[in-house]
C-alpha atoms as a PDB file:
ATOM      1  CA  UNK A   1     -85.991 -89.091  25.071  1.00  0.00           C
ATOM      2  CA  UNK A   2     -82.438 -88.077  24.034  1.00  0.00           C
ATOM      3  CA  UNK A   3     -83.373 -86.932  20.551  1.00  0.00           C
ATOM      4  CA  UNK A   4     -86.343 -84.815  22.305  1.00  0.00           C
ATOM      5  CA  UNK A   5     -83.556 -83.140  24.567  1.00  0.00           C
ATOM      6  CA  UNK A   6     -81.425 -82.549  22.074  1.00  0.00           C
ATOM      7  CA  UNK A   7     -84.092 -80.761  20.557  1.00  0.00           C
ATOM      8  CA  UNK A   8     -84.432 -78.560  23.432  1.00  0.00           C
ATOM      9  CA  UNK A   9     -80.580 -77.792  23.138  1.00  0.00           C
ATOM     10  CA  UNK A  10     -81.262 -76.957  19.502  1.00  0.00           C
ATOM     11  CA  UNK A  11     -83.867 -74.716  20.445  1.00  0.00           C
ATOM     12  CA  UNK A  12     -82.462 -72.925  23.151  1.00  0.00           C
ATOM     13  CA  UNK A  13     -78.824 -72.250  21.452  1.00  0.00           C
ATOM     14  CA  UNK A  14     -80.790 -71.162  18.296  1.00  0.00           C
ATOM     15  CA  UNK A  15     -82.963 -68.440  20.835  1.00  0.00           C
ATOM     16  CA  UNK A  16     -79.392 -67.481  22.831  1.00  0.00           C
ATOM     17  CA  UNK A  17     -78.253 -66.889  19.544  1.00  0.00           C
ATOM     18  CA  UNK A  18     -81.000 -64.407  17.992  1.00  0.00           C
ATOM     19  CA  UNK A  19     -81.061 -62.815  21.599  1.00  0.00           C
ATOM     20  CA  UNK A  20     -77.044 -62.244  21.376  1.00  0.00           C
ATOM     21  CA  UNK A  21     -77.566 -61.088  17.799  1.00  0.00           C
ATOM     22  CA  UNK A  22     -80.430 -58.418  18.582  1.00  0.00           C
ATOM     23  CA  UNK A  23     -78.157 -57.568  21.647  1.00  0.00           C
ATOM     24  CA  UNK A  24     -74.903 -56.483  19.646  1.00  0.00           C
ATOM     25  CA  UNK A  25     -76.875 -54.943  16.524  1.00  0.00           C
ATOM     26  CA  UNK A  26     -78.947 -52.715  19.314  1.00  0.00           C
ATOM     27  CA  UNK A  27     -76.597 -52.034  21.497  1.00  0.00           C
ATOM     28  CA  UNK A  28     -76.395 -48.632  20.957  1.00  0.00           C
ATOM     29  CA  UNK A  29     -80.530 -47.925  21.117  1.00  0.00           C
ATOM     30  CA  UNK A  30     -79.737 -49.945  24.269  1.00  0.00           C
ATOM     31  CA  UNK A  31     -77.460 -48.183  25.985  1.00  0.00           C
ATOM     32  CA  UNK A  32     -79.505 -45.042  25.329  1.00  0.00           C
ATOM     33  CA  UNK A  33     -82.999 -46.393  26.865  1.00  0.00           C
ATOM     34  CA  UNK A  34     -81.383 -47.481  30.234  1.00  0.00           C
ATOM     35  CA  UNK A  35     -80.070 -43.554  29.806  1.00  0.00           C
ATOM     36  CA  UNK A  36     -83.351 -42.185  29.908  1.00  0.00           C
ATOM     37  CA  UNK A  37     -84.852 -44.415  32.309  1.00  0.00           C
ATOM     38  CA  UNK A  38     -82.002 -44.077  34.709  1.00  0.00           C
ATOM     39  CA  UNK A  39     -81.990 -39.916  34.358  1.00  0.00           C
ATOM     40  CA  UNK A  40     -85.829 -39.780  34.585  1.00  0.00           C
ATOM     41  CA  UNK A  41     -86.160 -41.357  37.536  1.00  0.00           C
ATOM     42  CA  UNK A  42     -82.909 -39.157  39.032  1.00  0.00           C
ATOM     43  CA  UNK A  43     -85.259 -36.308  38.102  1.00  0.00           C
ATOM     44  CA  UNK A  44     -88.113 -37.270  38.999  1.00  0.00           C
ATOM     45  CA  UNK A  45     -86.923 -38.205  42.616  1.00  0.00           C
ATOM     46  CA  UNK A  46     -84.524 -34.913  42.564  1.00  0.00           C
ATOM     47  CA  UNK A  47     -87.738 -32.873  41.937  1.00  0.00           C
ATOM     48  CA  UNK A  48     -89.743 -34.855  44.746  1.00  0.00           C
ATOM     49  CA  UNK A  49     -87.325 -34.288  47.345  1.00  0.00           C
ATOM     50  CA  UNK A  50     -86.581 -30.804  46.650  1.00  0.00           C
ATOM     51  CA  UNK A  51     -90.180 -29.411  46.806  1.00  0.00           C
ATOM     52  CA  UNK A  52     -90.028 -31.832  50.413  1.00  0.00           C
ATOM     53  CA  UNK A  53     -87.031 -30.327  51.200  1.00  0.00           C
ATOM     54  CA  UNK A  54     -86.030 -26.887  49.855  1.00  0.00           C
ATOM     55  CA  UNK A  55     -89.108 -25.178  49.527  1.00  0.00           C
ATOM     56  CA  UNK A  56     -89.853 -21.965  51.071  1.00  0.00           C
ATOM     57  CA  UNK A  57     -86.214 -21.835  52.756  1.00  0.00           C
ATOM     58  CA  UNK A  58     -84.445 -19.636  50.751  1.00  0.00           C
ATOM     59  CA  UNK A  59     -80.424 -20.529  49.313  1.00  0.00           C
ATOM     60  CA  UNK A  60     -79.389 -23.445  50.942  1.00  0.00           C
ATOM     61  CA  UNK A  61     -75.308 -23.269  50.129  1.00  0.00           C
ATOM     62  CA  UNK A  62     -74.316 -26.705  48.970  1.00  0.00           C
ATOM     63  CA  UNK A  63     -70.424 -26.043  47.367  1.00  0.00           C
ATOM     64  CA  UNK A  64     -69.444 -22.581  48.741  1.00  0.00           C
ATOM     65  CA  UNK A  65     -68.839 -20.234  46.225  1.00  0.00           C
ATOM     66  CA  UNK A  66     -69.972 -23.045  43.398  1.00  0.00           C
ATOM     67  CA  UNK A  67     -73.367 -23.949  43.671  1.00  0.00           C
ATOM     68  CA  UNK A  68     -76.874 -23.557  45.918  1.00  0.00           C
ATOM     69  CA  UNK A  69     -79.964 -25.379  46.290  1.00  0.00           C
ATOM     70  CA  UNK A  70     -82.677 -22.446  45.677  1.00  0.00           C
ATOM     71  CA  UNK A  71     -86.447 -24.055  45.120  1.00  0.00           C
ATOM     72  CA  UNK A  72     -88.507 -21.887  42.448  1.00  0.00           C
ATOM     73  CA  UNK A  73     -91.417 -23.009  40.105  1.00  0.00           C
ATOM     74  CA  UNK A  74     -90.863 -21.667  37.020  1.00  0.00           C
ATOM     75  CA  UNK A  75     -93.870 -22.211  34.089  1.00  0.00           C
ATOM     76  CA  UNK A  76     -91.658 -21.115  31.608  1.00  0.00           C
ATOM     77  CA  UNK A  77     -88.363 -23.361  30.013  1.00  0.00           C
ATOM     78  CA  UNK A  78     -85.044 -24.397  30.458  1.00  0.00           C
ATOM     79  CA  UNK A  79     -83.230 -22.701  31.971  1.00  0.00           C
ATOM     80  CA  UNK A  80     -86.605 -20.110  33.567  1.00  0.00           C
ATOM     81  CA  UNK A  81     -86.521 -19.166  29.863  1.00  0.00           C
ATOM     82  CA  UNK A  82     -90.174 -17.400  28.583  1.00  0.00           C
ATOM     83  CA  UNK A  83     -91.382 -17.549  32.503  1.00  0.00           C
ATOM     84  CA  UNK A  84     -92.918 -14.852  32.268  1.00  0.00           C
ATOM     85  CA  UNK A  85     -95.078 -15.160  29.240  1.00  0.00           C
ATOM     86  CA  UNK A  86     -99.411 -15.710  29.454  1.00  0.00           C
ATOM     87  CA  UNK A  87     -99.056 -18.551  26.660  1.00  0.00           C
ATOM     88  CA  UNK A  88     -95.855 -19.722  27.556  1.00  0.00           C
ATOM     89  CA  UNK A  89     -97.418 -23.016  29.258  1.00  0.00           C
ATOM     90  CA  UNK A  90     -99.548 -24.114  26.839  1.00  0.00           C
ATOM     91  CA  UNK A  91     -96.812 -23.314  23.621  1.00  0.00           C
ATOM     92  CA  UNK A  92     -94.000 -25.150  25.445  1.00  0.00           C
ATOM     93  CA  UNK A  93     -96.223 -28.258  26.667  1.00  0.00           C
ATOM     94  CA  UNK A  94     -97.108 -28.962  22.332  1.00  0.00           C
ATOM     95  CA  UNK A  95     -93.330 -28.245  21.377  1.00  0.00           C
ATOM     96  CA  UNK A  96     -91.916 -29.861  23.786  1.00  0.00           C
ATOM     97  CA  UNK A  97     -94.114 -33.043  23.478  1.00  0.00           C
ATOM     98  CA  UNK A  98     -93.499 -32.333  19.448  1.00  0.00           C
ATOM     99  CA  UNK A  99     -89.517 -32.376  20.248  1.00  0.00           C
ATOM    100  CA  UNK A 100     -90.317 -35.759  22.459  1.00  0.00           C
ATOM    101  CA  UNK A 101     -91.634 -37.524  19.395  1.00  0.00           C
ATOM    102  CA  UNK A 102     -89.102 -36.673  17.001  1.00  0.00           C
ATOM    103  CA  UNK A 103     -86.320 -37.172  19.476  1.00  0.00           C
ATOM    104  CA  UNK A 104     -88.129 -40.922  20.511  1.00  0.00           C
ATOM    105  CA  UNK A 105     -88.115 -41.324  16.175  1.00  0.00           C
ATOM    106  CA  UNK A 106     -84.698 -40.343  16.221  1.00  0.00           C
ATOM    107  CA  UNK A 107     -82.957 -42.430  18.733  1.00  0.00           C
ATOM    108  CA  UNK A 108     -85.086 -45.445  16.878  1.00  0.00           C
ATOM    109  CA  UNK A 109     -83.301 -44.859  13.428  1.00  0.00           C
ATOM    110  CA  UNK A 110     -80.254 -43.253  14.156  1.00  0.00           C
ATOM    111  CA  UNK A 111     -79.087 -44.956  17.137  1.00  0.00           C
ATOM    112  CA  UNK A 112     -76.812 -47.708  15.031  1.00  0.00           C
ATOM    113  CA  UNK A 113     -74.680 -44.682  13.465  1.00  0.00           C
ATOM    114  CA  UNK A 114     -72.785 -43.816  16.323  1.00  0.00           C
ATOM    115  CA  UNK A 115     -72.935 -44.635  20.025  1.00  0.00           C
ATOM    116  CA  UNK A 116     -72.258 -40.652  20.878  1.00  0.00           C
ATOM    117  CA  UNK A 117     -75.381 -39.819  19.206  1.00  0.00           C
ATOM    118  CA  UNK A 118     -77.435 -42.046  21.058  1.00  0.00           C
ATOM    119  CA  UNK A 119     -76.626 -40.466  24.413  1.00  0.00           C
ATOM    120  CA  UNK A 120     -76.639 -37.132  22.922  1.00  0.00           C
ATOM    121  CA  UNK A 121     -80.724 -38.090  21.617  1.00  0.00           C
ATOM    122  CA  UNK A 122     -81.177 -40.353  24.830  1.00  0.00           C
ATOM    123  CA  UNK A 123     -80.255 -36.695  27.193  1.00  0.00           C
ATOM    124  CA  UNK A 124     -82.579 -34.672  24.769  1.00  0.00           C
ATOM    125  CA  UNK A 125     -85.195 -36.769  25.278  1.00  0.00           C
ATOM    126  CA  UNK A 126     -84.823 -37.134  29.117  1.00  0.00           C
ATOM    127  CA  UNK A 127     -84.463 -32.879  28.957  1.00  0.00           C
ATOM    128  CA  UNK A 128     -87.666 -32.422  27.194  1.00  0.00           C
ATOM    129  CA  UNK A 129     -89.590 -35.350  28.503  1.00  0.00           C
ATOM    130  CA  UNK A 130     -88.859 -34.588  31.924  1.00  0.00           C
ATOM    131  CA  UNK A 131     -89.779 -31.259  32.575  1.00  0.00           C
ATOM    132  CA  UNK A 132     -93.028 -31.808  30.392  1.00  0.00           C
ATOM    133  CA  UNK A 133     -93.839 -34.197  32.587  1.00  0.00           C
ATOM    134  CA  UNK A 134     -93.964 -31.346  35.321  1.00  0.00           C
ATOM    135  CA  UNK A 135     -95.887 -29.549  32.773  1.00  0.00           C
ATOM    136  CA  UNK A 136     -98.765 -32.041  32.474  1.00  0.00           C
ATOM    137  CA  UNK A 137     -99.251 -32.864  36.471  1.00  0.00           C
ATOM    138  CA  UNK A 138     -98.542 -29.658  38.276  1.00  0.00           C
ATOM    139  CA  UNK A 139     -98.548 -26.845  35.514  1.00  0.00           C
ATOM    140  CA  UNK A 140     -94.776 -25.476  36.333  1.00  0.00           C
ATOM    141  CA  UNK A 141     -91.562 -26.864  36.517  1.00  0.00           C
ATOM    142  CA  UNK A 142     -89.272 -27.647  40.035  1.00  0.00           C
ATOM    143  CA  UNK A 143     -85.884 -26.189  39.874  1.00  0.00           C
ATOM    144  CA  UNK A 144     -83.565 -25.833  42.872  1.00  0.00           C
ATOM    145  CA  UNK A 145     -79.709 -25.979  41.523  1.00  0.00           C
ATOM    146  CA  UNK A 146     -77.860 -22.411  41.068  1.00  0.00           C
ATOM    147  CA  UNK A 147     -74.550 -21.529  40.715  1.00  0.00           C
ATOM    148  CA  UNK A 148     -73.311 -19.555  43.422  1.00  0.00           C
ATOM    149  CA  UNK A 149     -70.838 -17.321  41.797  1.00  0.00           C
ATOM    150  CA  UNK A 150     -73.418 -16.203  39.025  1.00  0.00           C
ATOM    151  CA  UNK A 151     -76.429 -15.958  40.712  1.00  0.00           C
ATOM    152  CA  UNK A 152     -78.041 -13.732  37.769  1.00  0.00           C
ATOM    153  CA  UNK A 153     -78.253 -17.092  35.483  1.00  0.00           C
ATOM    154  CA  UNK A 154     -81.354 -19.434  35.530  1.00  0.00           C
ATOM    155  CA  UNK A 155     -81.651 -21.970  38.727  1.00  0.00           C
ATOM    156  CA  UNK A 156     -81.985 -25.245  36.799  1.00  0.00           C
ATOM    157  CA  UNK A 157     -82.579 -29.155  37.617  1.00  0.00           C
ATOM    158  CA  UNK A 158     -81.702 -32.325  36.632  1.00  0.00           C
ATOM    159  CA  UNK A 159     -83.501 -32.284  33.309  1.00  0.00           C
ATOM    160  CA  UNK A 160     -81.931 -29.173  31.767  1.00  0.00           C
ATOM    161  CA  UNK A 161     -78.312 -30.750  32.620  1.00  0.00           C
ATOM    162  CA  UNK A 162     -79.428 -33.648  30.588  1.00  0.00           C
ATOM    163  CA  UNK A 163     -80.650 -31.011  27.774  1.00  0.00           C
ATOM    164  CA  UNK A 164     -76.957 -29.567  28.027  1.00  0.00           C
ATOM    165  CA  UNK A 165     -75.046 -32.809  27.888  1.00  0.00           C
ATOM    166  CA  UNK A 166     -77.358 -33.696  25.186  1.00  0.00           C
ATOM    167  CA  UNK A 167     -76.966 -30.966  22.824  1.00  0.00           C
ATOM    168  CA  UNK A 168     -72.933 -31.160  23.548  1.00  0.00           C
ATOM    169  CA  UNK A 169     -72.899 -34.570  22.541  1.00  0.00           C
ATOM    170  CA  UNK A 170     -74.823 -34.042  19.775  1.00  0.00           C
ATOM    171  CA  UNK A 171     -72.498 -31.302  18.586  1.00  0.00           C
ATOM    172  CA  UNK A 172     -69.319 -34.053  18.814  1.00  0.00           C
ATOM    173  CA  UNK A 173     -70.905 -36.053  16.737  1.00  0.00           C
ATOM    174  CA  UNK A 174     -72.059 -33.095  13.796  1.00  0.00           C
ATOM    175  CA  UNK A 175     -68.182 -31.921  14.182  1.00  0.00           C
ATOM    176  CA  UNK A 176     -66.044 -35.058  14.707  1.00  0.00           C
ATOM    177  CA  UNK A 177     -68.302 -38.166  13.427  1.00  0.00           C
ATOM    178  CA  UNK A 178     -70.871 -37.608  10.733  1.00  0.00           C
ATOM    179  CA  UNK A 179     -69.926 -37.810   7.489  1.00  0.00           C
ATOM    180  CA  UNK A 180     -72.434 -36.432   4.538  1.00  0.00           C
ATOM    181  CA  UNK A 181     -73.305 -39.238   2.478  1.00  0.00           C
ATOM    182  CA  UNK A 182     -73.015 -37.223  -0.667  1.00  0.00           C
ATOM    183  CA  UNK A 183     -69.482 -36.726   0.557  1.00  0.00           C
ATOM    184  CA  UNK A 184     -68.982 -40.234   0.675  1.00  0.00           C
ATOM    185  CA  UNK A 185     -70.159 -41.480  -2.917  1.00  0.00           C
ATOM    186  CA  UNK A 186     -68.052 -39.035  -3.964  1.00  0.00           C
ATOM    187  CA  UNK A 187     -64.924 -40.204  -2.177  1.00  0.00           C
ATOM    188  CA  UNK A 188     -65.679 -43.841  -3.634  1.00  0.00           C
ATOM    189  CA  UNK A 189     -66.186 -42.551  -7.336  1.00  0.00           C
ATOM    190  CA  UNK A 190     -62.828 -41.107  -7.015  1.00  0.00           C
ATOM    191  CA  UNK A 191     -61.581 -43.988  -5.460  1.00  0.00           C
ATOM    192  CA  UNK A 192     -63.192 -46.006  -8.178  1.00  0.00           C
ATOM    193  CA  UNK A 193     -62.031 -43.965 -11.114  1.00  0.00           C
ATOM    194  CA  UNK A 194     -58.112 -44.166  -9.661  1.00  0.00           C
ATOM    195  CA  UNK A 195     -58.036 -47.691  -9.361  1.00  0.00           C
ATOM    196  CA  UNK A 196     -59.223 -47.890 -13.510  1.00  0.00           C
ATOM    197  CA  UNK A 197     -56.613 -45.599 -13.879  1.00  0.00           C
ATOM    198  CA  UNK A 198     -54.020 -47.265 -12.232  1.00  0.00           C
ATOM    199  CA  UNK A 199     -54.799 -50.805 -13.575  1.00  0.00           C
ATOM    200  CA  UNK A 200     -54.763 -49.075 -17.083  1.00  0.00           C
ATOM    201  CA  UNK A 201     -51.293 -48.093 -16.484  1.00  0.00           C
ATOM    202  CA  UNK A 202     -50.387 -51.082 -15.252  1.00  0.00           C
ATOM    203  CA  UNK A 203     -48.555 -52.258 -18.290  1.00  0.00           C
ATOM    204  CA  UNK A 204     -45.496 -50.339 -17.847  1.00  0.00           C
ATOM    205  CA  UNK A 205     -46.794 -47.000 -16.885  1.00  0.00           C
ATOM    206  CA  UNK A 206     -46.249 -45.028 -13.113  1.00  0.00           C
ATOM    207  CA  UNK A 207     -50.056 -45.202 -11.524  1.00  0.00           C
ATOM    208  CA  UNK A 208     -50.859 -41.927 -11.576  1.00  0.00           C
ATOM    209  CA  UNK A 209     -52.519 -39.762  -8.770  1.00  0.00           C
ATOM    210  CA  UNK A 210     -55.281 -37.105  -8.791  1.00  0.00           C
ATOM    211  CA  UNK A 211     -58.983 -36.225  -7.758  1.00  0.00           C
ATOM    212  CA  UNK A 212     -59.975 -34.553 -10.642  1.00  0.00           C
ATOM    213  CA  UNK A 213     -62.351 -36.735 -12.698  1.00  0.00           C
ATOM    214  CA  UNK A 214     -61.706 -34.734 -16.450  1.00  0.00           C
ATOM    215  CA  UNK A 215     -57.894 -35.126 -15.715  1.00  0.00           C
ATOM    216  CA  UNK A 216     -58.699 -38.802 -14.847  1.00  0.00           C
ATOM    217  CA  UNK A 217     -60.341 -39.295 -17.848  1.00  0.00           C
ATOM    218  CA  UNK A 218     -58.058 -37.719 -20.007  1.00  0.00           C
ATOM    219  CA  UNK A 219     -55.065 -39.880 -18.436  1.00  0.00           C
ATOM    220  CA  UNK A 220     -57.104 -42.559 -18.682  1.00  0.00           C
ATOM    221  CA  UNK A 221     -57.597 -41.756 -22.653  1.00  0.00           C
ATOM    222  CA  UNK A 222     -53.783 -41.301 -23.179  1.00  0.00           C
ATOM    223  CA  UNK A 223     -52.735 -44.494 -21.128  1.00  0.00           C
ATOM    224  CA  UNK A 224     -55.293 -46.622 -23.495  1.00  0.00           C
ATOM    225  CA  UNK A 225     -53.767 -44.879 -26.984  1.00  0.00           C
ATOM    226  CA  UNK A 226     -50.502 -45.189 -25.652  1.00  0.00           C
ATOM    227  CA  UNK A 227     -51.423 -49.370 -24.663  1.00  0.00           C
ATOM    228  CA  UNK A 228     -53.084 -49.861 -28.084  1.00  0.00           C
ATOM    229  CA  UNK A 229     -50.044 -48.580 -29.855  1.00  0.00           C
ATOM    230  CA  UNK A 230     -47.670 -50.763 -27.707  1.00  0.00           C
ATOM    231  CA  UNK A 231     -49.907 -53.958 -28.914  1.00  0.00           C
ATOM    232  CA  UNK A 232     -49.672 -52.846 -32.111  1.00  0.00           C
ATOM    233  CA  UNK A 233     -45.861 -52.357 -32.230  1.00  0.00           C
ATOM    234  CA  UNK A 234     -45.463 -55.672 -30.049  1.00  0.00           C
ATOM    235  CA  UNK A 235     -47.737 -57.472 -32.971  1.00  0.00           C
ATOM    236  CA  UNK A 236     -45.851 -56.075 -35.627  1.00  0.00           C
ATOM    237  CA  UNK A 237     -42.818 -56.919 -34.839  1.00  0.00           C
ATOM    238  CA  UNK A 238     -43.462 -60.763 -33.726  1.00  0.00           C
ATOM    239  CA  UNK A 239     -45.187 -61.237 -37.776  1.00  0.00           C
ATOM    240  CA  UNK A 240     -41.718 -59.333 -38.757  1.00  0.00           C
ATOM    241  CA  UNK A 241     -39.687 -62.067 -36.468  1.00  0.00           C
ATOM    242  CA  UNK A 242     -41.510 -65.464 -37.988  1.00  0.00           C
ATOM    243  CA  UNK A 243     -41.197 -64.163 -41.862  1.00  0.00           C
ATOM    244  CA  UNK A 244     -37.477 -63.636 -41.538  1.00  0.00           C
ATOM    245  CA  UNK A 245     -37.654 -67.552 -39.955  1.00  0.00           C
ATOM    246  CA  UNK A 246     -39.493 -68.595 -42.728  1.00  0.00           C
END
């Protein structure tokens, strides 16, 4: 009975242990799905209650002088952007369910690089997916947010904030965070090729410092003559030192 339970203990730490595991080397794919599912629903409901709420009433001033509630339906994109184009439906439903895909693919593989593009993929996706599902079920999009003191721009909802966060976040992590991995190897080789340097010039010599690879080599060249001719000297003059003892 006690071996059997201690089994169970076996088992159970081994399971908490793969679970923990998965849980820190996902985290970041994580964090991004309870993103989406969090700002779908918040725009799913937003939508719901506005076209409850807002429609057929006109501005509704929320912030004075910031922003309104204003209900349109707008079968164009973000933003009211190509509204008022015949094919405009049917082209933005296939890119935008296109963009889903890739964006889904995206947050899959790249998620582990860096938490800040995970939310920046995880808003893109709730952006696109969101207002395509409007697309599928009622064949426009509900937006009701405007700014008050630029009433010319788009109204917008909940989605197309997501799209702007998104593509903000994104652009952090082009500008601050990625690093080209061509850029990389490179920095290593470099790396690589100063540390032979310096532990050829060990023997004596100042380690030397540069990021050209010819001059690299070229010291490198010099530091090994110069070495050779050092042993040479050092071996001469030790057979010189036990024939005078002899």
């Amino acid at each position: 009975m006690t071996r059997l339970f201690s089994l169970k203990v076996l088992y159970f730490e081994g399971e908490r242990y793969k679970l923990k595991a998965f849980l820190k080397k996902n985290k970041n794919l994580l964090i991004g799905i309870a993103i989406i599912a969090v700002f779908i629903i918040l725009d799913i409901v937003s939508k719901i209650m506005a076209k409850e709420n807002l429609m057929g009433k006109g501005v509704i001033s929320v912030i004075p002088k910031v922003f309104d509630f204003y209900y349109i339906e707008n079968t164009g994109g973000a933003f009211g952007f190509f509204s008022d184009a015949a094919a405009a439906l049917t082209v933005l439903i296939v890119v935008t369910s296109i963009a889903s895909v890739a964006l889904a693919f995206g947050l899959g593989f790249f998620s582990r690089k860096s938490l800040i593009l995970s939310i920046g993929l995880s808003l893109l996706f709730v952006g696109a997916v969101g207002n395509l599902i409007d697309r599928l079920m009622q064949g426009y999009v509900v937006d009701f947010i405007r700014f008050a003191f630029w009433p010319q721009f788009a109204v917008f909802n909940v989605a197309d904030i997501a799209v702007t966060f998104g593509l903000v976040f994104f652009t952090i992590y082009l500008l601050f965070i990625y690093v080209d991995p061509k850029s990389k190897k490179g920095k290593k080789t470099k790396k690589g090729e100063q540390s032979e340097l310096n532990a050829d010039t060990k023997g004596g010599e100042t380690p030397v410092e540069t990021t050209n690879v010819a001059e690299v080599k070229e010291v490198k060249k010099n530091a090994k003559i110069k070495k050779n001719i050092l042993s040479n000297k050092a071996r001469n003059d030790n057979t010189v030192t036990e024939t005078k003892e002899e």
